[in-house]
PDB file of N, CA and C in Angstrom:
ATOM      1  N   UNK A   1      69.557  73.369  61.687  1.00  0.00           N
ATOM      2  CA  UNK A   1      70.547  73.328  62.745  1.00  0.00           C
ATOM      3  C   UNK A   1      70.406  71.987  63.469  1.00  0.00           C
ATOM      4  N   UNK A   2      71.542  71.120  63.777  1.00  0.00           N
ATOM      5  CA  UNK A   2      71.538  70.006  64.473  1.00  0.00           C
ATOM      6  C   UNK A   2      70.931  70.216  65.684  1.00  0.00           C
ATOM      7  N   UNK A   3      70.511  69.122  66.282  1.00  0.00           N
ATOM      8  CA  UNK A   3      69.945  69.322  67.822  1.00  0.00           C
ATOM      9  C   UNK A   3      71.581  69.934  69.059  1.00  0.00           C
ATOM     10  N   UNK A   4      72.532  68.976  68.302  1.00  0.00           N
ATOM     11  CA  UNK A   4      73.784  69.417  68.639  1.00  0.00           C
ATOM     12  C   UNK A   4      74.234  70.836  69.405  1.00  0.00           C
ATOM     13  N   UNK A   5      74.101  71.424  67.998  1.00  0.00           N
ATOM     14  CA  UNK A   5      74.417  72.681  67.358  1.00  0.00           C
ATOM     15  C   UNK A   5      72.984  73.557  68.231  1.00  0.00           C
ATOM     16  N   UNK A   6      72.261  73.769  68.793  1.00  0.00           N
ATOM     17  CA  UNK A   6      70.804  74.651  69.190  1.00  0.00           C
ATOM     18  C   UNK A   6      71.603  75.429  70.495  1.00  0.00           C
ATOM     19  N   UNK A   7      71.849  76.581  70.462  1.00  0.00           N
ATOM     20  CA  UNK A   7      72.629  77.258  71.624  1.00  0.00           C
ATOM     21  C   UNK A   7      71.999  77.732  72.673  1.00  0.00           C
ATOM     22  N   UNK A   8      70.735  77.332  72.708  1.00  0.00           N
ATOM     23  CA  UNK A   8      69.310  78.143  74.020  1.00  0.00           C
ATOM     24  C   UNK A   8      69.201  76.083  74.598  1.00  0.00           C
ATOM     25  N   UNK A   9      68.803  76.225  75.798  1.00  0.00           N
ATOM     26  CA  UNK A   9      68.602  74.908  76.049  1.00  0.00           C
ATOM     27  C   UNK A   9      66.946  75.574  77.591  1.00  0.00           C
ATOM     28  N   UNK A  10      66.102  74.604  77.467  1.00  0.00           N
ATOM     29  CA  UNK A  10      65.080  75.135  78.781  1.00  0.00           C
ATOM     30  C   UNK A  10      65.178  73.708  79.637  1.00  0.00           C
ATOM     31  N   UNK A  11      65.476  73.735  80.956  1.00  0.00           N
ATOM     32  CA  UNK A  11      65.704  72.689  81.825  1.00  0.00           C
ATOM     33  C   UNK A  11      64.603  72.876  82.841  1.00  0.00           C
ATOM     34  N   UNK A  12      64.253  72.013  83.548  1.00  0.00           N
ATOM     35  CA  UNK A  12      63.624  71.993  84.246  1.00  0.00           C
ATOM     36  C   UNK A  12      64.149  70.345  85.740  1.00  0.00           C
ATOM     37  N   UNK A  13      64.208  71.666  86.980  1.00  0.00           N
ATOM     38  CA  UNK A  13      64.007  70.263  87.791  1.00  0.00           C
ATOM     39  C   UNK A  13      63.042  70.035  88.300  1.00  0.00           C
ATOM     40  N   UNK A  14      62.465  68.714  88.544  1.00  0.00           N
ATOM     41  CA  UNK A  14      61.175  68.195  89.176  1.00  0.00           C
ATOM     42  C   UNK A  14      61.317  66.821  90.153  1.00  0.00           C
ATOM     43  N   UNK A  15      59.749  67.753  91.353  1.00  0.00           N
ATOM     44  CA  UNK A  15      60.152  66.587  92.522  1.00  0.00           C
ATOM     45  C   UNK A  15      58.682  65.948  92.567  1.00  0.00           C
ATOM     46  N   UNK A  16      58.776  64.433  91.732  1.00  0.00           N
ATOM     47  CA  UNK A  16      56.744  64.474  91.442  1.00  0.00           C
ATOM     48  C   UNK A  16      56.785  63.983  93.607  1.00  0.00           C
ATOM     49  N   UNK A  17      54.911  63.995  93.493  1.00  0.00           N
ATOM     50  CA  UNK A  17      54.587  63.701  94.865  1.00  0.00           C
ATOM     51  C   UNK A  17      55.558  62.022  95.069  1.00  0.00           C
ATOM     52  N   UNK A  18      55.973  62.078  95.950  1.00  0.00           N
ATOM     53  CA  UNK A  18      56.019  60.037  96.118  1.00  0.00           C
ATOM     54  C   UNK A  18      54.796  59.526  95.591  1.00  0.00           C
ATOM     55  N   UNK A  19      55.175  58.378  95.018  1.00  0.00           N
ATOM     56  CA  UNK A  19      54.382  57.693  94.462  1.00  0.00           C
ATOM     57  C   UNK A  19      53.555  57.960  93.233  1.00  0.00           C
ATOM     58  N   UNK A  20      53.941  59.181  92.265  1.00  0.00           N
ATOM     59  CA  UNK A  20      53.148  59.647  91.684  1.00  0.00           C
ATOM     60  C   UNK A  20      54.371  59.740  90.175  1.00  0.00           C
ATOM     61  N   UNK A  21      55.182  58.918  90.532  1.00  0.00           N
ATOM     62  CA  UNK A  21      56.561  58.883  89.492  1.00  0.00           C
ATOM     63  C   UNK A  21      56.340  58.816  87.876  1.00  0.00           C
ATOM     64  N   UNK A  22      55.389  57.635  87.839  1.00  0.00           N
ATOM     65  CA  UNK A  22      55.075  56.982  86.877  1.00  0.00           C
ATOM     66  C   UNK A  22      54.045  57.928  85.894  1.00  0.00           C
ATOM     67  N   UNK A  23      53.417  58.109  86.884  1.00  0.00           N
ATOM     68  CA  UNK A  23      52.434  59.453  86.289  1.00  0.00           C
ATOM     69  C   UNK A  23      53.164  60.590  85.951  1.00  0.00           C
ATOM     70  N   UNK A  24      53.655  60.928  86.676  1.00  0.00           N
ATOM     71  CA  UNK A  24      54.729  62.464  86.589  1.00  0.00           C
ATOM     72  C   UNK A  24      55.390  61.946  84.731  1.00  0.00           C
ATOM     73  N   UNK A  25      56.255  60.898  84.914  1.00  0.00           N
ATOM     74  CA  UNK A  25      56.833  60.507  83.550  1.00  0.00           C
ATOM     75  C   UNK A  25      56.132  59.961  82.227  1.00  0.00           C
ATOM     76  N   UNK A  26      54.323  59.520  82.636  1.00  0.00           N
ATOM     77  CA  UNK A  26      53.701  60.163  81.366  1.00  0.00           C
ATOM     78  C   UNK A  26      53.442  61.059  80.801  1.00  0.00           C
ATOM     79  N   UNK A  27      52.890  61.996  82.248  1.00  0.00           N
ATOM     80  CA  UNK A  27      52.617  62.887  81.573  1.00  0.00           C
ATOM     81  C   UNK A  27      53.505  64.486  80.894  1.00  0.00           C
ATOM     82  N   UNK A  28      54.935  64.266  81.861  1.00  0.00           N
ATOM     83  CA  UNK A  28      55.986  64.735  81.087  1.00  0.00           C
ATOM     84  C   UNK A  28      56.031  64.328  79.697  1.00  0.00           C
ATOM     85  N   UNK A  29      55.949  63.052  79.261  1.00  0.00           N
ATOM     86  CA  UNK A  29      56.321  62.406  78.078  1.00  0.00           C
ATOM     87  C   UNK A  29      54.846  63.696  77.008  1.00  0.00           C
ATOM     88  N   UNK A  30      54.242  63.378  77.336  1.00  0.00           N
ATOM     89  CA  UNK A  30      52.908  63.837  76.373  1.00  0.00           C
ATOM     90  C   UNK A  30      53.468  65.609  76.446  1.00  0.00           C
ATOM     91  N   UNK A  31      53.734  66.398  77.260  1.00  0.00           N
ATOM     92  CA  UNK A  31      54.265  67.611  77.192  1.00  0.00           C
ATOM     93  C   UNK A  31      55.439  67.853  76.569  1.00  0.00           C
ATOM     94  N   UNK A  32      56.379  66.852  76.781  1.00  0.00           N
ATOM     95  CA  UNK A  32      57.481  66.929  75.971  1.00  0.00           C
ATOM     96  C   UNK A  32      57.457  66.968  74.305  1.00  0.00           C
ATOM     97  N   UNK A  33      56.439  65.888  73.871  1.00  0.00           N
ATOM     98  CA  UNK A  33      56.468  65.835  72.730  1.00  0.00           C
ATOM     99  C   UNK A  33      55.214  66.873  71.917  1.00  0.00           C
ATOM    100  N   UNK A  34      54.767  67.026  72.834  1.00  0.00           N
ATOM    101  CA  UNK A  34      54.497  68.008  71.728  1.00  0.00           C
ATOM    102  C   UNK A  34      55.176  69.261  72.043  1.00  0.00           C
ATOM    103  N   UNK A  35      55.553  69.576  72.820  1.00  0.00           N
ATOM    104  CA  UNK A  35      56.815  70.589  72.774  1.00  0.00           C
ATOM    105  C   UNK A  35      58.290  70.501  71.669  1.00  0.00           C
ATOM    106  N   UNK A  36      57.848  69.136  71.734  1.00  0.00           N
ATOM    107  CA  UNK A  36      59.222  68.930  70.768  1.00  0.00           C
ATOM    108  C   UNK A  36      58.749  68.719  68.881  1.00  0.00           C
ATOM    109  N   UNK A  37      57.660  69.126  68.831  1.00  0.00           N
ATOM    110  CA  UNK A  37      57.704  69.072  67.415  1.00  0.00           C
ATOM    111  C   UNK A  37      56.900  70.619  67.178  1.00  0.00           C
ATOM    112  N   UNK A  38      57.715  71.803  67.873  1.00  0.00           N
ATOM    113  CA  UNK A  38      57.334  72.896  68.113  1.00  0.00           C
ATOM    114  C   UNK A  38      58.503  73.580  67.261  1.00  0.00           C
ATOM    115  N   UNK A  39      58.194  74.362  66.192  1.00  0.00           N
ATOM    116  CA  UNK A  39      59.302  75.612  65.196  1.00  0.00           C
ATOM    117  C   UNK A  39      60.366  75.814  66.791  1.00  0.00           C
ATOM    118  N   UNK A  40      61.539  75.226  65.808  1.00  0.00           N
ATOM    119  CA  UNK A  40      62.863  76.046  66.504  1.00  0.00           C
ATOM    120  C   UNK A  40      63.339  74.831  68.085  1.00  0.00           C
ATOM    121  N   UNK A  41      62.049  73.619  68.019  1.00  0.00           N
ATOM    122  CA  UNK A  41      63.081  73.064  69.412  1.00  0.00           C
ATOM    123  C   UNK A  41      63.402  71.410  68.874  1.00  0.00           C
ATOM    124  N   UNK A  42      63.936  71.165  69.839  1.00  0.00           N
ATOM    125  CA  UNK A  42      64.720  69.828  69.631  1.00  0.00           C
ATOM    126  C   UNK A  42      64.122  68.403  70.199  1.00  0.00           C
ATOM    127  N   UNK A  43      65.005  67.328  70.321  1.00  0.00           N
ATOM    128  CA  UNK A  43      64.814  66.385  71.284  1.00  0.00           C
ATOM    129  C   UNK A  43      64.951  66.814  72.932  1.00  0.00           C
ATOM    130  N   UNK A  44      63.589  66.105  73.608  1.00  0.00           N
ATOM    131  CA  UNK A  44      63.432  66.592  74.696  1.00  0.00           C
ATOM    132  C   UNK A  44      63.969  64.913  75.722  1.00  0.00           C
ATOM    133  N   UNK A  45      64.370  65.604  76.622  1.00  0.00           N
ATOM    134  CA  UNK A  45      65.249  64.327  77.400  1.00  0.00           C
ATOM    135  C   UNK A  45      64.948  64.662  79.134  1.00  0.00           C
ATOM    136  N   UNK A  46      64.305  64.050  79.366  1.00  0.00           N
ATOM    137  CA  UNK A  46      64.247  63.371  81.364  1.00  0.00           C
ATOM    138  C   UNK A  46      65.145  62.492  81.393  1.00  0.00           C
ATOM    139  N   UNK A  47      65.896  62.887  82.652  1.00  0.00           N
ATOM    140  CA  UNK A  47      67.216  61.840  83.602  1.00  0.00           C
ATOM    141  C   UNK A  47      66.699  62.027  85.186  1.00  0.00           C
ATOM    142  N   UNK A  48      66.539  60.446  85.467  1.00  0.00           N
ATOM    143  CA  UNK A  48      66.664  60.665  86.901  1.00  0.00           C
ATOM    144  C   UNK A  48      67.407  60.887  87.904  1.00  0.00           C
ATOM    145  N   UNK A  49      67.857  61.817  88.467  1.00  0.00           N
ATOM    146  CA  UNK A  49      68.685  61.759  89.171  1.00  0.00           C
ATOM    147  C   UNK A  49      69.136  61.190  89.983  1.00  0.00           C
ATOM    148  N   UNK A  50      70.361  60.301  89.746  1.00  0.00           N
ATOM    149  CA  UNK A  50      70.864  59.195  90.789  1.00  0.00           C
ATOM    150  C   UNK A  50      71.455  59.677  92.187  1.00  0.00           C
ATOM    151  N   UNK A  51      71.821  60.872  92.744  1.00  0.00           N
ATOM    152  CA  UNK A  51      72.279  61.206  93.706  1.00  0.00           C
ATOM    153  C   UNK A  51      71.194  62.117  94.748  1.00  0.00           C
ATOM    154  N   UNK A  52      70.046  62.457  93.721  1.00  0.00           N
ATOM    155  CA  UNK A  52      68.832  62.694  94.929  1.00  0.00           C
ATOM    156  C   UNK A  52      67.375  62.415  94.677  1.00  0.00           C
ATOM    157  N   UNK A  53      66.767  61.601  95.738  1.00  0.00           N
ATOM    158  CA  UNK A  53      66.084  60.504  95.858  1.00  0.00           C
ATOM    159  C   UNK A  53      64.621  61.280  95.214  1.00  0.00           C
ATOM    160  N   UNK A  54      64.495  60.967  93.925  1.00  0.00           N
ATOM    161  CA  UNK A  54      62.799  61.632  93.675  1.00  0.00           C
ATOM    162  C   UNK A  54      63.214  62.573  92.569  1.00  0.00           C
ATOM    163  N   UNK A  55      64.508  63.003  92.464  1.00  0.00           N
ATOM    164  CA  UNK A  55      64.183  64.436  91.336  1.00  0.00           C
ATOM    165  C   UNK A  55      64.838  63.844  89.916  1.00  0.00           C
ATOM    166  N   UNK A  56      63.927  64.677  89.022  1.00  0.00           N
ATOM    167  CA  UNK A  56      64.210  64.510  87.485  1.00  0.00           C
ATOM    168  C   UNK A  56      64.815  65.508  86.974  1.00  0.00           C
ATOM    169  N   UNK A  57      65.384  65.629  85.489  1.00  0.00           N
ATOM    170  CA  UNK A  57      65.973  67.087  85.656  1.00  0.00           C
ATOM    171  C   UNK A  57      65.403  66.981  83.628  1.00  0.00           C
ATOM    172  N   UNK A  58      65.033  68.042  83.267  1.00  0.00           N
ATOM    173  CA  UNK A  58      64.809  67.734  82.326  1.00  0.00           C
ATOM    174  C   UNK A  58      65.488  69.220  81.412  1.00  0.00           C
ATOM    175  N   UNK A  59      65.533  68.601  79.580  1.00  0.00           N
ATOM    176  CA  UNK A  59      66.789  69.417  79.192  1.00  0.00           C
ATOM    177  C   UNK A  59      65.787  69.734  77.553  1.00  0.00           C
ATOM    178  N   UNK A  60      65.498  70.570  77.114  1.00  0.00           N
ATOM    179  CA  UNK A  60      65.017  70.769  75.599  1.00  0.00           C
ATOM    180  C   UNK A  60      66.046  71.885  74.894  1.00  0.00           C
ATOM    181  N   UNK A  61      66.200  71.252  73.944  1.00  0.00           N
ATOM    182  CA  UNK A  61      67.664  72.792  73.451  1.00  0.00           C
ATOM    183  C   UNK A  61      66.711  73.063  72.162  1.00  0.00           C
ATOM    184  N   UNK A  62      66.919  74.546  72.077  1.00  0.00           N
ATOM    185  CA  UNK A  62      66.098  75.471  71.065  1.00  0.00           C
ATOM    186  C   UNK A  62      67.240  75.996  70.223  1.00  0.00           C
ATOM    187  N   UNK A  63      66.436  76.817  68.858  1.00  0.00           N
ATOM    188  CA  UNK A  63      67.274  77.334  67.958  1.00  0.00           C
ATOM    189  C   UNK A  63      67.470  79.106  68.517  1.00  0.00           C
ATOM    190  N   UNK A  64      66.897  79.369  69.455  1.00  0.00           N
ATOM    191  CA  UNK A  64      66.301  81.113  69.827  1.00  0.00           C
ATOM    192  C   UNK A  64      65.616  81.011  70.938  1.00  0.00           C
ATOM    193  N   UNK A  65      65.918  82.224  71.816  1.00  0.00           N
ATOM    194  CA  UNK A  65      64.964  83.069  72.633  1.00  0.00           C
ATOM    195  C   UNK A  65      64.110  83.098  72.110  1.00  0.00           C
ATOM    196  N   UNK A  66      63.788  83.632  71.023  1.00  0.00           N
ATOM    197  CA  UNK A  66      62.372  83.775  70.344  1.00  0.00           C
ATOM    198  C   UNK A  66      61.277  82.428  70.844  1.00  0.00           C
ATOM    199  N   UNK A  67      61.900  81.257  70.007  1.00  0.00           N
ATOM    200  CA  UNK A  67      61.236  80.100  70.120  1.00  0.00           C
ATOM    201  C   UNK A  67      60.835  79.622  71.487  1.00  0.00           C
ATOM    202  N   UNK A  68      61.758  79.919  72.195  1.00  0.00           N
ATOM    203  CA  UNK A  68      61.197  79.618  73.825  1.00  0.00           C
ATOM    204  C   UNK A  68      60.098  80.202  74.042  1.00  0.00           C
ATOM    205  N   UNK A  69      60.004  81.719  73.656  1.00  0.00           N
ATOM    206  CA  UNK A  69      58.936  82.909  74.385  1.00  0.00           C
ATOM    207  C   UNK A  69      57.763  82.196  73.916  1.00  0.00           C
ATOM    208  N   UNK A  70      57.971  82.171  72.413  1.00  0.00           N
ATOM    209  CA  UNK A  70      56.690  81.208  71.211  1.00  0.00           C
ATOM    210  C   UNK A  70      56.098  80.290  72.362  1.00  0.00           C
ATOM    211  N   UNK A  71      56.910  79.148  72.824  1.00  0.00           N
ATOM    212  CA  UNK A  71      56.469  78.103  73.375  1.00  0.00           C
ATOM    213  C   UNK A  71      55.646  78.104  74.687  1.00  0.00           C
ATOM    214  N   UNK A  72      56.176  79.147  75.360  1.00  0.00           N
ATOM    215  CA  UNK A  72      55.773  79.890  76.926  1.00  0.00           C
ATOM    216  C   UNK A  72      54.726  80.516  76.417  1.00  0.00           C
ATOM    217  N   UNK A  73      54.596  81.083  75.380  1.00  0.00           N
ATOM    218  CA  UNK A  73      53.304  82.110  74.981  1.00  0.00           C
ATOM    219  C   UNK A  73      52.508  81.244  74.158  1.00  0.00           C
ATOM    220  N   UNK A  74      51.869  80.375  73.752  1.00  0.00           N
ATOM    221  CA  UNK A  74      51.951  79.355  73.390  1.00  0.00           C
ATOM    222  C   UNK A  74      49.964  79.327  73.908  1.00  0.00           C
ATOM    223  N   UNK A  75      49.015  79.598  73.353  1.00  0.00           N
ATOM    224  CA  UNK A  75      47.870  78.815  74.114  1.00  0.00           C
ATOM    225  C   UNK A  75      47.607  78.117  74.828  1.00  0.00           C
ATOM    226  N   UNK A  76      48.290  76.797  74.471  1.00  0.00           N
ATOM    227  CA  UNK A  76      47.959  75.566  74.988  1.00  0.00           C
ATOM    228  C   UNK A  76      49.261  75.420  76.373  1.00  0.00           C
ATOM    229  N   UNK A  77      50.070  76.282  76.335  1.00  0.00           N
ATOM    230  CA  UNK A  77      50.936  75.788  77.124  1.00  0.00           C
ATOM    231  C   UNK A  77      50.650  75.696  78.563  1.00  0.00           C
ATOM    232  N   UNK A  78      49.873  76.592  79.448  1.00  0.00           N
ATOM    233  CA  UNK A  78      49.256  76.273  80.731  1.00  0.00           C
ATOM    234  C   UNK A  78      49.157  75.641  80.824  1.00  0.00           C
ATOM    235  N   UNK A  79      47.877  74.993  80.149  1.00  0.00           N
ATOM    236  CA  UNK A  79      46.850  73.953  80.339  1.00  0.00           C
ATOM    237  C   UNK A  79      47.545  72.599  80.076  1.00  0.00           C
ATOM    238  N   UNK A  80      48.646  72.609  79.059  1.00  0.00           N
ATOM    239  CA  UNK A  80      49.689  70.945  78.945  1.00  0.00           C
ATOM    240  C   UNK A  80      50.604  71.304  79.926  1.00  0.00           C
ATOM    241  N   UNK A  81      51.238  72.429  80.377  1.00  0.00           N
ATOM    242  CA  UNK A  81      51.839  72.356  81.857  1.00  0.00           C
ATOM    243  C   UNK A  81      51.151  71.935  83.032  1.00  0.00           C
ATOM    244  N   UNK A  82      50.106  72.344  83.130  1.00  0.00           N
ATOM    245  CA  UNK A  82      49.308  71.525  84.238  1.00  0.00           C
ATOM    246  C   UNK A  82      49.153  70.231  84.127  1.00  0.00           C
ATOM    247  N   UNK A  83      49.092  69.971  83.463  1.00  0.00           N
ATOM    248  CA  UNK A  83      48.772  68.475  83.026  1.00  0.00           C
ATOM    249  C   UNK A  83      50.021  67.584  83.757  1.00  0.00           C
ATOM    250  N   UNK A  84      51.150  68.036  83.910  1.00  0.00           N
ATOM    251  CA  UNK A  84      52.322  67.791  84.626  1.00  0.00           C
ATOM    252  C   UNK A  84      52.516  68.167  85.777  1.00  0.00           C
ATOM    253  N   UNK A  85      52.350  69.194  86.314  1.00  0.00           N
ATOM    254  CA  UNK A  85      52.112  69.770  87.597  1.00  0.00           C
ATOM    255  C   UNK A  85      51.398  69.393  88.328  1.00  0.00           C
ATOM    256  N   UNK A  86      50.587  68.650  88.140  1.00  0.00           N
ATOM    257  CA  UNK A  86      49.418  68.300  88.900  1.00  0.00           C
ATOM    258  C   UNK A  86      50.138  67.155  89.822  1.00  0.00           C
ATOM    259  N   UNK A  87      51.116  66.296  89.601  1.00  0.00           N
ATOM    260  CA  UNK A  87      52.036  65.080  90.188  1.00  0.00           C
ATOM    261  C   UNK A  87      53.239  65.711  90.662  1.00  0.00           C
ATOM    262  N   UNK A  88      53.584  66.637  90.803  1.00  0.00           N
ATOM    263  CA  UNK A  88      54.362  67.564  91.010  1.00  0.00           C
ATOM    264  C   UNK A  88      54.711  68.041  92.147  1.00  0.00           C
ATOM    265  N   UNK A  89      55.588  67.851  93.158  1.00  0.00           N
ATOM    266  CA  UNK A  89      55.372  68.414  94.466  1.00  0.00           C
ATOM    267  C   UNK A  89      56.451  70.064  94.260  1.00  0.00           C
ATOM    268  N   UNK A  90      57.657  69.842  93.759  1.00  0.00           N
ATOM    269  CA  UNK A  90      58.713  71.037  93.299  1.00  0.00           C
ATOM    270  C   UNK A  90      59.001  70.958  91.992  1.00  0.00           C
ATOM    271  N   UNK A  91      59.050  72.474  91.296  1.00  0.00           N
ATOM    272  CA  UNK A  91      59.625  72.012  90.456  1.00  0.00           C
ATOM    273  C   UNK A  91      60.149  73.880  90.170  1.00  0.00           C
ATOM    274  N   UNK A  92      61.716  73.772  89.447  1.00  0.00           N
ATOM    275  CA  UNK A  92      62.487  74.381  89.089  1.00  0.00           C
ATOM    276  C   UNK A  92      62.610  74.767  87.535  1.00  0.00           C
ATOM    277  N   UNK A  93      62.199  75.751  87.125  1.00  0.00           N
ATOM    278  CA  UNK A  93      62.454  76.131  85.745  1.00  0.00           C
ATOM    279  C   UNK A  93      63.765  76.904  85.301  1.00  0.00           C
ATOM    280  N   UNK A  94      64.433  76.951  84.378  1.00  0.00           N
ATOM    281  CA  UNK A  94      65.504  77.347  83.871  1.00  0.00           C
ATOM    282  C   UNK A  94      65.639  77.562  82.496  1.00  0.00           C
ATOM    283  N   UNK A  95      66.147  78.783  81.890  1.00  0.00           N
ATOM    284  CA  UNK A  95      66.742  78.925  81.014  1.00  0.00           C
ATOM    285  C   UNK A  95      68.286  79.658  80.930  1.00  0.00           C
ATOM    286  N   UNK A  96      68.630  78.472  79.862  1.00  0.00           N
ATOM    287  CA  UNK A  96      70.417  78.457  79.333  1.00  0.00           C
ATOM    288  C   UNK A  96      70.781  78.890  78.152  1.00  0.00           C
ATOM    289  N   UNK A  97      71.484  79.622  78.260  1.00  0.00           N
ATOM    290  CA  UNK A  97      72.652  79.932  76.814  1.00  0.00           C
ATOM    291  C   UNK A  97      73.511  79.261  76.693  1.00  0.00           C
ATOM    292  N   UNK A  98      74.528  78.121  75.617  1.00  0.00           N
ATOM    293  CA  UNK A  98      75.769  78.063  75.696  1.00  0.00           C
ATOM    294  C   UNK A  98      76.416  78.338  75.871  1.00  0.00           C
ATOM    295  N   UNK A  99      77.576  78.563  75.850  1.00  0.00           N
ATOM    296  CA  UNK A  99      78.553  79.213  75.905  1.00  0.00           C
ATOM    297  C   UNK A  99      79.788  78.961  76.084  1.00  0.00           C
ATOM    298  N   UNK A 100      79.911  77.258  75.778  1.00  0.00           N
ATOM    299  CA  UNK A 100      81.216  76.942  75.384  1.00  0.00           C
ATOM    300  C   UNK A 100      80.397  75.391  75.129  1.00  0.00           C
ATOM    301  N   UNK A 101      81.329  74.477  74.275  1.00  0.00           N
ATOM    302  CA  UNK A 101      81.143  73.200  74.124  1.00  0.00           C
ATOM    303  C   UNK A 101      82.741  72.425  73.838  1.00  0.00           C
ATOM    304  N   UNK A 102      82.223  70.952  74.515  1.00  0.00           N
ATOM    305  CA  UNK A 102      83.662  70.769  74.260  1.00  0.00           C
ATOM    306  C   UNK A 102      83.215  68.875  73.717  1.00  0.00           C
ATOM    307  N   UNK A 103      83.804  68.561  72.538  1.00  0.00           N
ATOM    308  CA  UNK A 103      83.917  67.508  72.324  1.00  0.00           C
ATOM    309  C   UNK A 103      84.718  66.534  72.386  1.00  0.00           C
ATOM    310  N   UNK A 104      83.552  65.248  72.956  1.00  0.00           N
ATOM    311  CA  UNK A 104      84.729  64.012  73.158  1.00  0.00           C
ATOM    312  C   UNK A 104      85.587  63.010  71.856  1.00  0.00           C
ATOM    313  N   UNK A 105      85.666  62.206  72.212  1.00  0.00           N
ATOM    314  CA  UNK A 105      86.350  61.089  71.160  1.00  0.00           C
ATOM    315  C   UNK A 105      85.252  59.883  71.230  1.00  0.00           C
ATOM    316  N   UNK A 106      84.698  59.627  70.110  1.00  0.00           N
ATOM    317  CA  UNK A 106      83.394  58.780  70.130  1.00  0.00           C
ATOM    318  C   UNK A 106      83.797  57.511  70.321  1.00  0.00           C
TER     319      UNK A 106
END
């Protein structure tokens, strides 16, 4: 299935401490990827948000519920979530279903 095409997506918003940005976006990076070469998920993507000062919003699209639970249930997953949390002052978890898509003109 294309990354496209993956109809489960897990988002997350995050507010690292001030000053702790840079860190927050390594160590996202190191959680991301190995999240992302996990059965059933995709390319994982951080955007900073330009309209409020400090937050990131982050987006991983899966093939299944299943694969999410896998990932959440996951051994290692605490312990590489902390690893992020720790620079972390808020942060917002989410999970999405599709449920419509609409394409542009490339």
């Amino acid at each position: 299935m294309s990354s496209t095409a993956r109809p489960f997506y897990t988002t997350g918003s995050w507010q690292p401490f001030p000053g702790q940005e840079k860190a927050f976006i390594g160590a996202w990076g190191e959680f991301a990827g190995w999240a992302a070469e996990l059965e059933g998920s995709g390319e994982a993507i951080l955007v900073h948000d330009l309209r409020v000062e400090g937050r990131y919003v982050s987006f991983v699209p899966w093939d299944s519920m299943e694969a999410i639970r896998s990932w959440k249930g996951h051994p290692e997953f605490k312990e590489r979530m902390s690893r992020v949390q720790q620079f972390v002052d808020k942060f917002s978890p989410t999970e999405a279903e599709v449920v419509a898509r609409v394409s542009g003109v490339a």
